[in-house]
C-alpha atoms as a PDB file:
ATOM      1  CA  UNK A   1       0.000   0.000   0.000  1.00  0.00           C
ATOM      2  CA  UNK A   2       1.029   3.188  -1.067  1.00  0.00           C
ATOM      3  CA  UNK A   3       1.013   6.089   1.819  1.00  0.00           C
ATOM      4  CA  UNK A   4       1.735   9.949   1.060  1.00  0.00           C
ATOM      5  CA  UNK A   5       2.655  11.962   3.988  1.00  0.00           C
ATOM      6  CA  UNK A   6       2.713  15.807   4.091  1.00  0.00           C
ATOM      7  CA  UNK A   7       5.473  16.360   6.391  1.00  0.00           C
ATOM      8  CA  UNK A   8       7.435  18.972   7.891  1.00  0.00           C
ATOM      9  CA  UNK A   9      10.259  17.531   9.293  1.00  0.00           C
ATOM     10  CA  UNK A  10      10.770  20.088  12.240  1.00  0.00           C
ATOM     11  CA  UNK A  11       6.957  19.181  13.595  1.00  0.00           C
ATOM     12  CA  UNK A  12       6.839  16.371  16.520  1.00  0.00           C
ATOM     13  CA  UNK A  13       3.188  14.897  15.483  1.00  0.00           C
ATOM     14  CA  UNK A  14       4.691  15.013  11.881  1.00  0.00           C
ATOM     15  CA  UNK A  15       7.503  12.937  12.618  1.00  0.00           C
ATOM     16  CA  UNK A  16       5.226  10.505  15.207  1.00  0.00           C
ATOM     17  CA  UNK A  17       3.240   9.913  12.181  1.00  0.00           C
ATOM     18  CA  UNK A  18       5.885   9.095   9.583  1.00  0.00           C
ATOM     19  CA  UNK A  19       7.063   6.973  12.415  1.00  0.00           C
ATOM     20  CA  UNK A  20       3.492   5.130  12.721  1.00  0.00           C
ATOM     21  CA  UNK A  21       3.731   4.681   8.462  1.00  0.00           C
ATOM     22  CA  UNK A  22       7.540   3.318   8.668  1.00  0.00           C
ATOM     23  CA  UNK A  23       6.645   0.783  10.998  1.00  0.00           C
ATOM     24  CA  UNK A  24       3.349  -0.305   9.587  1.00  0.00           C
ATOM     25  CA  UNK A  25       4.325  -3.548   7.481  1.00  0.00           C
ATOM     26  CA  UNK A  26       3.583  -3.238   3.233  1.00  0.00           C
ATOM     27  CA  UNK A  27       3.091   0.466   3.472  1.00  0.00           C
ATOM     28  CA  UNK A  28       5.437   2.516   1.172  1.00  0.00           C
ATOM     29  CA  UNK A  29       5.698   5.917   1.908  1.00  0.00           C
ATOM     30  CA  UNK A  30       5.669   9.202   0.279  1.00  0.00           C
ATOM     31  CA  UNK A  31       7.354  11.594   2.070  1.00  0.00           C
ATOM     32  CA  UNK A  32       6.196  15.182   0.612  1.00  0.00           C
ATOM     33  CA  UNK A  33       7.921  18.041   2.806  1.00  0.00           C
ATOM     34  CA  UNK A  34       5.129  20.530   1.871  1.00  0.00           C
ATOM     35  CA  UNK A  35       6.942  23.556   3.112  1.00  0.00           C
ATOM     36  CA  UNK A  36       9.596  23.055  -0.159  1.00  0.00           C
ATOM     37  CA  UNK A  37       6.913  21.222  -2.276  1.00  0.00           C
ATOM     38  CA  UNK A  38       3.655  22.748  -1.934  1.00  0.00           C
ATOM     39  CA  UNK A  39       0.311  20.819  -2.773  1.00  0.00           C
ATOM     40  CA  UNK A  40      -1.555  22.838  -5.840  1.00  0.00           C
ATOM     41  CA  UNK A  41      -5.202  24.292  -4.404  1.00  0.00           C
ATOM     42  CA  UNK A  42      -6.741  21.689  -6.249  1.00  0.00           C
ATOM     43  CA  UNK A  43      -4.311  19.080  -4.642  1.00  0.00           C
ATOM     44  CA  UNK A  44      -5.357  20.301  -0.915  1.00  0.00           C
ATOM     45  CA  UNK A  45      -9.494  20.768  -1.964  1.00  0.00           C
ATOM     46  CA  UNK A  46      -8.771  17.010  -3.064  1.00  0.00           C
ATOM     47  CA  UNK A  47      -7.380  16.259   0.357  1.00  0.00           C
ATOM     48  CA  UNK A  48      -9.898  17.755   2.418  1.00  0.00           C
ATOM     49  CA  UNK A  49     -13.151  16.715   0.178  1.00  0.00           C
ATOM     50  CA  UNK A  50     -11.604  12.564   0.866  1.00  0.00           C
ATOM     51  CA  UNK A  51     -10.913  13.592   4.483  1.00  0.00           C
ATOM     52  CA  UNK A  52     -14.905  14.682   4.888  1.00  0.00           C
ATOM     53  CA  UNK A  53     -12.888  18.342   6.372  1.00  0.00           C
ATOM     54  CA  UNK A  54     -13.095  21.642   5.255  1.00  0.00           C
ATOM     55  CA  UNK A  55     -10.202  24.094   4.680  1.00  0.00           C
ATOM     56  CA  UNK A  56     -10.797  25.547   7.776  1.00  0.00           C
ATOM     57  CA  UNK A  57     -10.513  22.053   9.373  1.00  0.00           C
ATOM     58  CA  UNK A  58      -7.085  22.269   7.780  1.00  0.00           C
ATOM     59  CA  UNK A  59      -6.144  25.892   8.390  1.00  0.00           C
ATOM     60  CA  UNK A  60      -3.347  26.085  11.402  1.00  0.00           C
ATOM     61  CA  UNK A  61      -5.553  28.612  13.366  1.00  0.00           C
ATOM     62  CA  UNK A  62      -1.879  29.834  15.210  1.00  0.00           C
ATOM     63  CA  UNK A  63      -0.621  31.427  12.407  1.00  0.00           C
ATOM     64  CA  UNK A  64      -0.321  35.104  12.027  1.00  0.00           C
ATOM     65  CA  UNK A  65      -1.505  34.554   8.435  1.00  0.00           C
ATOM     66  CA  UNK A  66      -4.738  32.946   9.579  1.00  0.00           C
ATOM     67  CA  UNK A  67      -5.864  35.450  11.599  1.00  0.00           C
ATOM     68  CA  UNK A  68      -6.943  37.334   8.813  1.00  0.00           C
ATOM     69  CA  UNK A  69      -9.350  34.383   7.266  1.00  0.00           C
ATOM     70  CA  UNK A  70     -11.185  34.513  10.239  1.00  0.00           C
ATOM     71  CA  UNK A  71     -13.990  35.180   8.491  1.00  0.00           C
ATOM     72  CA  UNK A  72     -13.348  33.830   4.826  1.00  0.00           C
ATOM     73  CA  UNK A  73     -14.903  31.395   3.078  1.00  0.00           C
ATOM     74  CA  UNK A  74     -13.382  27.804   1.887  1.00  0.00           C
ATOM     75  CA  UNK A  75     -11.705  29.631  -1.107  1.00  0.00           C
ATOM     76  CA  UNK A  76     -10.033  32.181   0.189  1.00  0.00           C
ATOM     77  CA  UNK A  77      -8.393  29.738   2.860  1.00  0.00           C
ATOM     78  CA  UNK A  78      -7.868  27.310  -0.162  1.00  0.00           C
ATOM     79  CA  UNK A  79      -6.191  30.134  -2.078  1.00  0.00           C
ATOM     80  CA  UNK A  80      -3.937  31.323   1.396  1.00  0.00           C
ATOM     81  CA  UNK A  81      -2.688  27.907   2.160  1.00  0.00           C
ATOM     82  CA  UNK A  82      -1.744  27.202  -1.709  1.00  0.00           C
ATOM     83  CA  UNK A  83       0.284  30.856  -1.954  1.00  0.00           C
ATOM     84  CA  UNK A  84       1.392  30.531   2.033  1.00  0.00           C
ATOM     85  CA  UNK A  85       1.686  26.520   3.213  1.00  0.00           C
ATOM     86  CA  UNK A  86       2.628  27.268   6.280  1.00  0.00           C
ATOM     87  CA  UNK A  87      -1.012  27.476   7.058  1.00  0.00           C
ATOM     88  CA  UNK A  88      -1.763  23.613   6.496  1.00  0.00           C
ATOM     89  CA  UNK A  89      -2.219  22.027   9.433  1.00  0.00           C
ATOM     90  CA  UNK A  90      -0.361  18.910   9.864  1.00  0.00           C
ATOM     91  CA  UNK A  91       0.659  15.690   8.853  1.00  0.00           C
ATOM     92  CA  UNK A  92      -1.533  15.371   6.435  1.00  0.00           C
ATOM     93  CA  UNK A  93      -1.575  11.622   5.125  1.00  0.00           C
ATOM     94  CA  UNK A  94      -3.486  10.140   2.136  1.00  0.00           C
ATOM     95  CA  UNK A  95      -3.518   6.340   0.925  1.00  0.00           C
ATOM     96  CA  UNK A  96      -6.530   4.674  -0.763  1.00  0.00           C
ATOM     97  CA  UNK A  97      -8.583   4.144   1.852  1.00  0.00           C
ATOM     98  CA  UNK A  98      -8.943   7.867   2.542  1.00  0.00           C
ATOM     99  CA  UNK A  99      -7.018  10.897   3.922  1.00  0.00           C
ATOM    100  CA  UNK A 100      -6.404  11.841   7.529  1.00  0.00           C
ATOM    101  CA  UNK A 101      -4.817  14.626   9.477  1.00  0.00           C
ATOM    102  CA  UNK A 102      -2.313  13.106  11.784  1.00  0.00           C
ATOM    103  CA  UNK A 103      -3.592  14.593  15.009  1.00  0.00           C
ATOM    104  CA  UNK A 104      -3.445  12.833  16.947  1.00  0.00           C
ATOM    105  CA  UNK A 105      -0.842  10.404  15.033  1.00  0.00           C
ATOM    106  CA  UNK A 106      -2.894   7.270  15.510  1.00  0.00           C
ATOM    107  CA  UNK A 107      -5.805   8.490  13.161  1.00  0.00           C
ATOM    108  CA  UNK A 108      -3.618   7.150  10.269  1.00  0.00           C
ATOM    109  CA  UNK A 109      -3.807   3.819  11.421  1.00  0.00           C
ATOM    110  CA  UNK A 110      -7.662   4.083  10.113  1.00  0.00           C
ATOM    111  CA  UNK A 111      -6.802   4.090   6.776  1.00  0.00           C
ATOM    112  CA  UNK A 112      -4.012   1.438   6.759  1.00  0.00           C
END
């Protein structure tokens, strides 16, 4: 089974999760460091839609650059996180049995 992580290497639940796909027997894993490879818009809308989240779901509320989507709407955070990535929350992880956000890192065990 294939497994693509969006990872940032410096994040602790990041590196859990990679951990959790390393370990899992037959999984081969895609390590995407988003921060120097950034999904496309369409690539994250993707994500989310298979995830059953919205970009906001996604959004890393903490960041200075999200303050100011408090109030947008799914494109707008779409279009932030595609031209800023530091905004997507993660680990993001995606195989073919869905997509889930690696918080806490165990969730990607329900699509192995």
């Amino acid at each position: 089974m294939k497994a693509t992580i969006y990872h940032n290497p410096r994040c602790s639940k990041s590196r859990e999760t990679l951990a959790i796909l390393e370990s899992t027997p037959g999984v081969d894993v895609e390590i995407v460091e988003y921060l120097k490879t950034p999904p496309s818009r369409e690539t994250l809308a993707e994500l989310y839609a298979r995830a059953g989240m919205t970009p906001r779901d996604g959004l890393r509320k903490g960041e200075d650059g999200a303050k100011a989507l408090k109030e947008a709407d799914d494109d707008a955070i779409l279009d932030a996180m595609a031209a800023d990535p530091i905004l997507i929350e993660r680990p993001l992880v995606a195989t073919d049995k869905g997509v889930r956000l690696g918080r806490p890192p165990e969730r990607v065990r329900e699509i192995l």
